[in-house]
N, C-alpha and C. Protein backbone atom coordinates (compact mmCIF):
# COMPACT_ATOMS: atom_id res chain seq x y z
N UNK A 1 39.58 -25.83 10.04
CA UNK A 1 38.65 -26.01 8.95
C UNK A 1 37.59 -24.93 8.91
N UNK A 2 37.52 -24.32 9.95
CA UNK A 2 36.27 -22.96 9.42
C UNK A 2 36.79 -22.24 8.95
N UNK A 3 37.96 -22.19 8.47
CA UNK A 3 38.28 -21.01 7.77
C UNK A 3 38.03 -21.08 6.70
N UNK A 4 38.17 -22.69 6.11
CA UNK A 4 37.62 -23.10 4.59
C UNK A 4 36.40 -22.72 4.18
N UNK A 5 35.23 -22.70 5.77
CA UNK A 5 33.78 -22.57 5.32
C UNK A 5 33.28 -21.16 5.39
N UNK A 6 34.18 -20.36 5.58
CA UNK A 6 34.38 -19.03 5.44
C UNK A 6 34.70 -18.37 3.72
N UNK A 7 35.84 -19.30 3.36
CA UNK A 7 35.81 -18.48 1.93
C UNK A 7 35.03 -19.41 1.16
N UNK A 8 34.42 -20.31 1.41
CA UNK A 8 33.37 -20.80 1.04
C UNK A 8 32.27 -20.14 0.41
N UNK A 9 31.86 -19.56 1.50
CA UNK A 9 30.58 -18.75 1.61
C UNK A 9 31.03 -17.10 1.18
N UNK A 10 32.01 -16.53 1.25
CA UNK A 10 32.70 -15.29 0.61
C UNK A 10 33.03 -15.98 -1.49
N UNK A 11 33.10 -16.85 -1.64
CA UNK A 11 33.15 -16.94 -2.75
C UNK A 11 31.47 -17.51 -3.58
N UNK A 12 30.94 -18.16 -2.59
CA UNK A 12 29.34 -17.75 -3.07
C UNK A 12 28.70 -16.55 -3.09
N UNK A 13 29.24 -15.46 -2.74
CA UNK A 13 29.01 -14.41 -2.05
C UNK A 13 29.12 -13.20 -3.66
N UNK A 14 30.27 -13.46 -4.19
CA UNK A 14 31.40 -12.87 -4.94
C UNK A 14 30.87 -13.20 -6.32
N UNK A 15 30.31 -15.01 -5.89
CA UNK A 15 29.48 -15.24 -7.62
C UNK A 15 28.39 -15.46 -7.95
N UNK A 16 27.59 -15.84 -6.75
CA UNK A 16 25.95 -15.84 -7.04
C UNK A 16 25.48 -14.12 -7.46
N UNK A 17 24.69 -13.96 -8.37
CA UNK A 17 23.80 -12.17 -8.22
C UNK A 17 23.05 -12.12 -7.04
N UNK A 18 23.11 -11.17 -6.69
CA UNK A 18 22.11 -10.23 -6.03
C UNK A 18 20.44 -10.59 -7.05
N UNK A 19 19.74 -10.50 -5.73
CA UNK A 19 18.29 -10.56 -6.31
C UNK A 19 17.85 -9.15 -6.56
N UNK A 20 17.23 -8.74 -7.41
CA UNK A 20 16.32 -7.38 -7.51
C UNK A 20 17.32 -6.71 -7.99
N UNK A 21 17.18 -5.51 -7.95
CA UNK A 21 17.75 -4.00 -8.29
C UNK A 21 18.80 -4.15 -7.88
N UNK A 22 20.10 -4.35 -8.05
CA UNK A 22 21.12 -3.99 -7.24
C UNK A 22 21.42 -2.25 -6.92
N UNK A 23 20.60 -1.28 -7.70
CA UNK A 23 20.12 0.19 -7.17
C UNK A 23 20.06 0.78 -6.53
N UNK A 24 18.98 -0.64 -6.10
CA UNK A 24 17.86 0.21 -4.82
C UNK A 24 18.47 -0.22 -3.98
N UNK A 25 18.23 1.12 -2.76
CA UNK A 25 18.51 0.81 -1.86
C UNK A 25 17.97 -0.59 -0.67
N UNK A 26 18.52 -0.59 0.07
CA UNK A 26 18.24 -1.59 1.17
C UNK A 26 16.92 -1.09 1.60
N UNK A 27 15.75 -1.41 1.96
CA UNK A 27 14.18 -1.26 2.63
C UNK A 27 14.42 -1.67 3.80
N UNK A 28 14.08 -0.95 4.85
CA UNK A 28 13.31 -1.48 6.10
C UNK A 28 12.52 -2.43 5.95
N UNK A 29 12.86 -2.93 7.40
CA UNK A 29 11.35 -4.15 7.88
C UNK A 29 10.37 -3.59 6.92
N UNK A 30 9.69 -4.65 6.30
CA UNK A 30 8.79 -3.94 6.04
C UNK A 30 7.05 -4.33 7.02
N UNK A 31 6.42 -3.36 7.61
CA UNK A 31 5.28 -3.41 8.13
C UNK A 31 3.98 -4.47 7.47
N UNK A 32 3.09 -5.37 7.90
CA UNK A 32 2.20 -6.19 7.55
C UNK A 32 1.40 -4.95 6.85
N UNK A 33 0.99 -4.82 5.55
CA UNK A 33 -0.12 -4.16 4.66
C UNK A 33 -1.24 -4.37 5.48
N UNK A 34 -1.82 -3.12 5.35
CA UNK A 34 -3.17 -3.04 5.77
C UNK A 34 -4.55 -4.29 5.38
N UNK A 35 -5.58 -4.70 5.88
CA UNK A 35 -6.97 -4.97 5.19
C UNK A 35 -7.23 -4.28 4.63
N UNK A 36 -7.60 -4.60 3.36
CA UNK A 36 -8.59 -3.44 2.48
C UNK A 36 -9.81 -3.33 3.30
N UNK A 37 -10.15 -3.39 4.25
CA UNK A 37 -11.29 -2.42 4.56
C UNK A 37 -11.80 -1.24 4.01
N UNK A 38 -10.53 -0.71 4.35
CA UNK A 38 -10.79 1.10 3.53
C UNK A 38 -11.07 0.95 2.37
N UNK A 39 -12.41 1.89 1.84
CA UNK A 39 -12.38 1.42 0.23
C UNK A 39 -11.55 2.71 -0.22
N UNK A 40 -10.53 3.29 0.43
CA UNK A 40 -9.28 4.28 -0.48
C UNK A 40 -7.78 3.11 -0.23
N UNK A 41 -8.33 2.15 0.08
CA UNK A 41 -6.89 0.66 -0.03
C UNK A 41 -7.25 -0.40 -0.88
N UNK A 42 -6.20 -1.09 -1.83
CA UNK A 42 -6.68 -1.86 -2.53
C UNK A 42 -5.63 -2.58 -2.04
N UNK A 43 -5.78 -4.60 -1.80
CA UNK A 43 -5.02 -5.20 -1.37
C UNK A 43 -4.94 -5.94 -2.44
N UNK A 44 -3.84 -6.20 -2.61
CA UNK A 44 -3.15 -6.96 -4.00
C UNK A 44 -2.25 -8.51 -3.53
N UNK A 45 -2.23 -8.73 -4.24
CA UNK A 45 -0.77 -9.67 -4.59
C UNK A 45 0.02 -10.15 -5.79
N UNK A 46 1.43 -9.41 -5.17
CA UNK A 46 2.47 -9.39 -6.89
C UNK A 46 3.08 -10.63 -6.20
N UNK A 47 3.57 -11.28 -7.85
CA UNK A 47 4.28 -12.80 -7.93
C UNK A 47 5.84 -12.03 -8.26
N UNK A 48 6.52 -13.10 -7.97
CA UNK A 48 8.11 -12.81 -8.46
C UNK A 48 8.79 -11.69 -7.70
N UNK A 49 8.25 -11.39 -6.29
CA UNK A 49 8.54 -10.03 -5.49
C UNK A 49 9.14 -10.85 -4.65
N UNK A 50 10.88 -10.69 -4.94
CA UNK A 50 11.43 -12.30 -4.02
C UNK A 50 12.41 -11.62 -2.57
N UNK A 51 12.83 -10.30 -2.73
CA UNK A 51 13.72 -9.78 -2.13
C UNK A 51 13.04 -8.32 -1.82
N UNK A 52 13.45 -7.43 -0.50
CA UNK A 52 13.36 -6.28 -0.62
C UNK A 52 13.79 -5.59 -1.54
N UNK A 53 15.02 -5.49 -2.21
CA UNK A 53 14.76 -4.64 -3.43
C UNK A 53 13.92 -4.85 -4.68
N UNK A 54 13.25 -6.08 -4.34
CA UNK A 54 12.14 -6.09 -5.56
C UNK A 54 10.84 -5.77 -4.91
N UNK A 55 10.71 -5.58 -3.41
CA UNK A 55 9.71 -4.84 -2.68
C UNK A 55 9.97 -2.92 -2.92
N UNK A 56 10.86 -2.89 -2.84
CA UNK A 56 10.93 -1.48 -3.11
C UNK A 56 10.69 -0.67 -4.55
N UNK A 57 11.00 -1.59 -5.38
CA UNK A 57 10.98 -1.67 -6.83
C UNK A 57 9.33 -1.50 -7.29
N UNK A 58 8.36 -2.35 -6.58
CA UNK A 58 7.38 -2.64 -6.69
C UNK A 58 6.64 -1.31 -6.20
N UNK A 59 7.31 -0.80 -5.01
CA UNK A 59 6.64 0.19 -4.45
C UNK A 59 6.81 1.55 -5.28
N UNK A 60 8.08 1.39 -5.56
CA UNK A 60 8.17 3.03 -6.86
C UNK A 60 7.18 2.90 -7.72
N UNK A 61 7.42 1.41 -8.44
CA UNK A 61 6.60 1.54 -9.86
C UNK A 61 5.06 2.07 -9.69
N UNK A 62 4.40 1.47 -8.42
CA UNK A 62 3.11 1.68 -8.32
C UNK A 62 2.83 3.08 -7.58
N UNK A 63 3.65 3.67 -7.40
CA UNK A 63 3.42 4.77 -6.45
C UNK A 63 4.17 5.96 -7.71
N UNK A 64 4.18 5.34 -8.83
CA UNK A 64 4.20 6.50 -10.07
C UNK A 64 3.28 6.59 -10.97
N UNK A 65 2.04 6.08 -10.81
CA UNK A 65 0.59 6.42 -10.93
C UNK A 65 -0.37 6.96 -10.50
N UNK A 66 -1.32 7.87 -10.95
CA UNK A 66 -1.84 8.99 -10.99
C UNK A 66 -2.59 7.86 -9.81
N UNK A 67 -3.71 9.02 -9.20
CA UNK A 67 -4.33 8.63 -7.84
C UNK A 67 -3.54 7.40 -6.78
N UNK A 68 -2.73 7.26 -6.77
CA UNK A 68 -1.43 6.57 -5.88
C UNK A 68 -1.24 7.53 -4.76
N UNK A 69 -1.42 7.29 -3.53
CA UNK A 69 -0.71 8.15 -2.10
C UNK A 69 0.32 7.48 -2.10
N UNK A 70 0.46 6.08 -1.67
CA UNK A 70 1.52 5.33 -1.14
C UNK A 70 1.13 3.94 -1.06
N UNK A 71 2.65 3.05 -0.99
CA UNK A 71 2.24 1.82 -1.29
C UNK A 71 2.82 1.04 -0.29
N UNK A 72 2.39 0.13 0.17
CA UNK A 72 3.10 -0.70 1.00
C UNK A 72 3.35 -2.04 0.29
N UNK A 73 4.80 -2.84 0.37
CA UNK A 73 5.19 -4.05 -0.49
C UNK A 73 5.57 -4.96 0.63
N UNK A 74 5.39 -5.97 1.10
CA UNK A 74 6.20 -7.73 1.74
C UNK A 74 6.76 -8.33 0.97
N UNK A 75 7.57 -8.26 0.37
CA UNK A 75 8.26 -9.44 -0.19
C UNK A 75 8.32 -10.95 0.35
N UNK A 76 7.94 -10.98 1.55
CA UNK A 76 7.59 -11.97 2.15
C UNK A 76 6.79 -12.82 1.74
N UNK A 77 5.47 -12.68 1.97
CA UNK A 77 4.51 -12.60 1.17
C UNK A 77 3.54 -12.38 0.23
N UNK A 78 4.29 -11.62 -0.85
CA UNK A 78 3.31 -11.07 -1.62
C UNK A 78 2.56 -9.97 -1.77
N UNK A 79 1.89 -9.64 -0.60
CA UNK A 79 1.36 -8.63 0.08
C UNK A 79 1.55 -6.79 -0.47
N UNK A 80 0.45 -6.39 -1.07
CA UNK A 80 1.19 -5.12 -1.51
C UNK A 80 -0.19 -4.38 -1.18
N UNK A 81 -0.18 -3.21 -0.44
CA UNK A 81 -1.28 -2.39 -0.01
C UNK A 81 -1.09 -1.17 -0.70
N UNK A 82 -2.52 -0.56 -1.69
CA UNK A 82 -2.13 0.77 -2.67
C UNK A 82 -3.19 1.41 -1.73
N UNK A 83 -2.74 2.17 -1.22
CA UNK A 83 -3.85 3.73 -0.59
C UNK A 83 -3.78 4.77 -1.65
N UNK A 84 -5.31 5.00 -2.01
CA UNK A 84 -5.48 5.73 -3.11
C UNK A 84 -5.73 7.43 -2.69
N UNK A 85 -5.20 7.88 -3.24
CA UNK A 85 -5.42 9.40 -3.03
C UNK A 85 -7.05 9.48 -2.79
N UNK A 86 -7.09 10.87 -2.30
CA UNK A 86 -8.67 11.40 -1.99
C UNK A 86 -8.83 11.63 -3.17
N UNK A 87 -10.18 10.86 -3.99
CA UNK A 87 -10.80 11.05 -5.04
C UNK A 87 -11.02 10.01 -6.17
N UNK A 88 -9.58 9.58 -6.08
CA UNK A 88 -8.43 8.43 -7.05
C UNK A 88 -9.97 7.55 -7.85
N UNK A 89 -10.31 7.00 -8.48
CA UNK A 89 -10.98 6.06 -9.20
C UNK A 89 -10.57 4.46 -8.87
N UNK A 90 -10.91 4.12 -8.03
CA UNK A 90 -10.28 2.32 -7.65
C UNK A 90 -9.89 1.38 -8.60
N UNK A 91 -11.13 1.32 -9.56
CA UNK A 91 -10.90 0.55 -10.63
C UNK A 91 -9.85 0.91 -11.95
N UNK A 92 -9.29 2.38 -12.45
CA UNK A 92 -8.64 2.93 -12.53
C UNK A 92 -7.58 2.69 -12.34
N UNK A 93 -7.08 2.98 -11.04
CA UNK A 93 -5.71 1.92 -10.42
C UNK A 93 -5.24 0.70 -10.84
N UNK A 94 -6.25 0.60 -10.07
CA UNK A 94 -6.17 -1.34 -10.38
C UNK A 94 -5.74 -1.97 -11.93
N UNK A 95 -6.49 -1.31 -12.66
CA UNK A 95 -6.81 -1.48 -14.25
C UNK A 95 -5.15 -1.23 -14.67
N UNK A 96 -4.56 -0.03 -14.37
CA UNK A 96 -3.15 0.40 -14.41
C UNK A 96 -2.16 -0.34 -14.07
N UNK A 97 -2.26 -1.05 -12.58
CA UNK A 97 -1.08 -1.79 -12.20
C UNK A 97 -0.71 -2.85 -12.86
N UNK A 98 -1.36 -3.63 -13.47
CA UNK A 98 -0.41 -4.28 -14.33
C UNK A 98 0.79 -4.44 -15.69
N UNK A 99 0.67 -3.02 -15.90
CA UNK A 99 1.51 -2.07 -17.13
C UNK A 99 2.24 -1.95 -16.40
N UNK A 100 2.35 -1.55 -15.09
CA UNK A 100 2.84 -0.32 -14.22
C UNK A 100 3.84 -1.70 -13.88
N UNK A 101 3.61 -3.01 -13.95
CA UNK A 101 5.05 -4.28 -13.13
C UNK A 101 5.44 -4.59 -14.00
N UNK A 102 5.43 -4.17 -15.59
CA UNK A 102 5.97 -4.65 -16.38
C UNK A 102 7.71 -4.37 -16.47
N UNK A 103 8.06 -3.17 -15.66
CA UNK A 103 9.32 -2.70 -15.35
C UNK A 103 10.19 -2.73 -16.52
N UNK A 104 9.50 -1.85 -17.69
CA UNK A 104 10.49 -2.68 -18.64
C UNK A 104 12.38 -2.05 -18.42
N UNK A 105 13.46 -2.74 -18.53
CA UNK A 105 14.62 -3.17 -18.54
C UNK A 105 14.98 -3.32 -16.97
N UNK A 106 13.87 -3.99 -16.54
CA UNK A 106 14.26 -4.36 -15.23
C UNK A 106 13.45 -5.63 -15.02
N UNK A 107 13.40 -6.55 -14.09
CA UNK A 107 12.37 -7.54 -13.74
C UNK A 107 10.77 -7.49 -13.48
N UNK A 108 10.08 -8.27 -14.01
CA UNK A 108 8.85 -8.07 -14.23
C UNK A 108 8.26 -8.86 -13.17
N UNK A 109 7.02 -8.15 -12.66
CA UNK A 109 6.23 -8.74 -11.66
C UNK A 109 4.87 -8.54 -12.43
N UNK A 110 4.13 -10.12 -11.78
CA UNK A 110 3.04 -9.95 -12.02
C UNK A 110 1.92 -9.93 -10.67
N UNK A 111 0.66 -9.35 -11.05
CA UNK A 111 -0.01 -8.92 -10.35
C UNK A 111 -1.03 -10.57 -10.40
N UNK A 112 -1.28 -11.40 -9.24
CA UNK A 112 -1.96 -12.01 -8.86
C UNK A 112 -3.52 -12.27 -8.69
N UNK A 113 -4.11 -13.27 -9.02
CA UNK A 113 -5.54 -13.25 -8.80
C UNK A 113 -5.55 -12.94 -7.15
């Protein structure tokens, strides 16, 4: 009988979708985001960020805005850390990222109180 619960799970496999991008690549672990301490880090939280490729997804979109260094995403939790370039305008950013998850012809995330 495990062989039954084998194509079982190969035929859930075959017909459920994939979450996120099927695109993007696979992400590493991803690392716990910083504290915003730094005032060049802004700590966020995006909704609907259910899988690493919708962590990675999250991380392009926001890391294709002007004063953006790099972004860190958890899909885990929510968790998304923006380190702003030397100079960047904070509020600026911030003000941006929510255009910036609209992903249009892809899945939309929203940016969290």
């Amino acid at each position: 009988m495990r062989r039954s619960g084998s194509l079982v799970a190969l035929a859930l496999a075959l017909v459920l979708p994939a979450c996120g991008d099927p695109a993007a690549p696979a992400a590493p672990a991803p690392s716990p985001p910083p504290v915003a301490a730094d005032p060049r880090t802004l700590a966020l939280k995006v909704g609907n960020m259910d899988c690493s490729g919708c962590a990675a997804t999250v991380r392009k979109l926001i890391e294709a805005l002007d004063g953006v260094e790099s972004v860190q995403a958890d899909s885990k939790t929510g968790a998304v850390a923006v380190r702003l370039a030397e100079g960047a305008d904070p509020e600026a950013v911030r003000a941006a990222i929510p255009a910036a998850l609209e992903n249009p012809g892809g899945k939309r995330f929203e940016l969290e109180p």
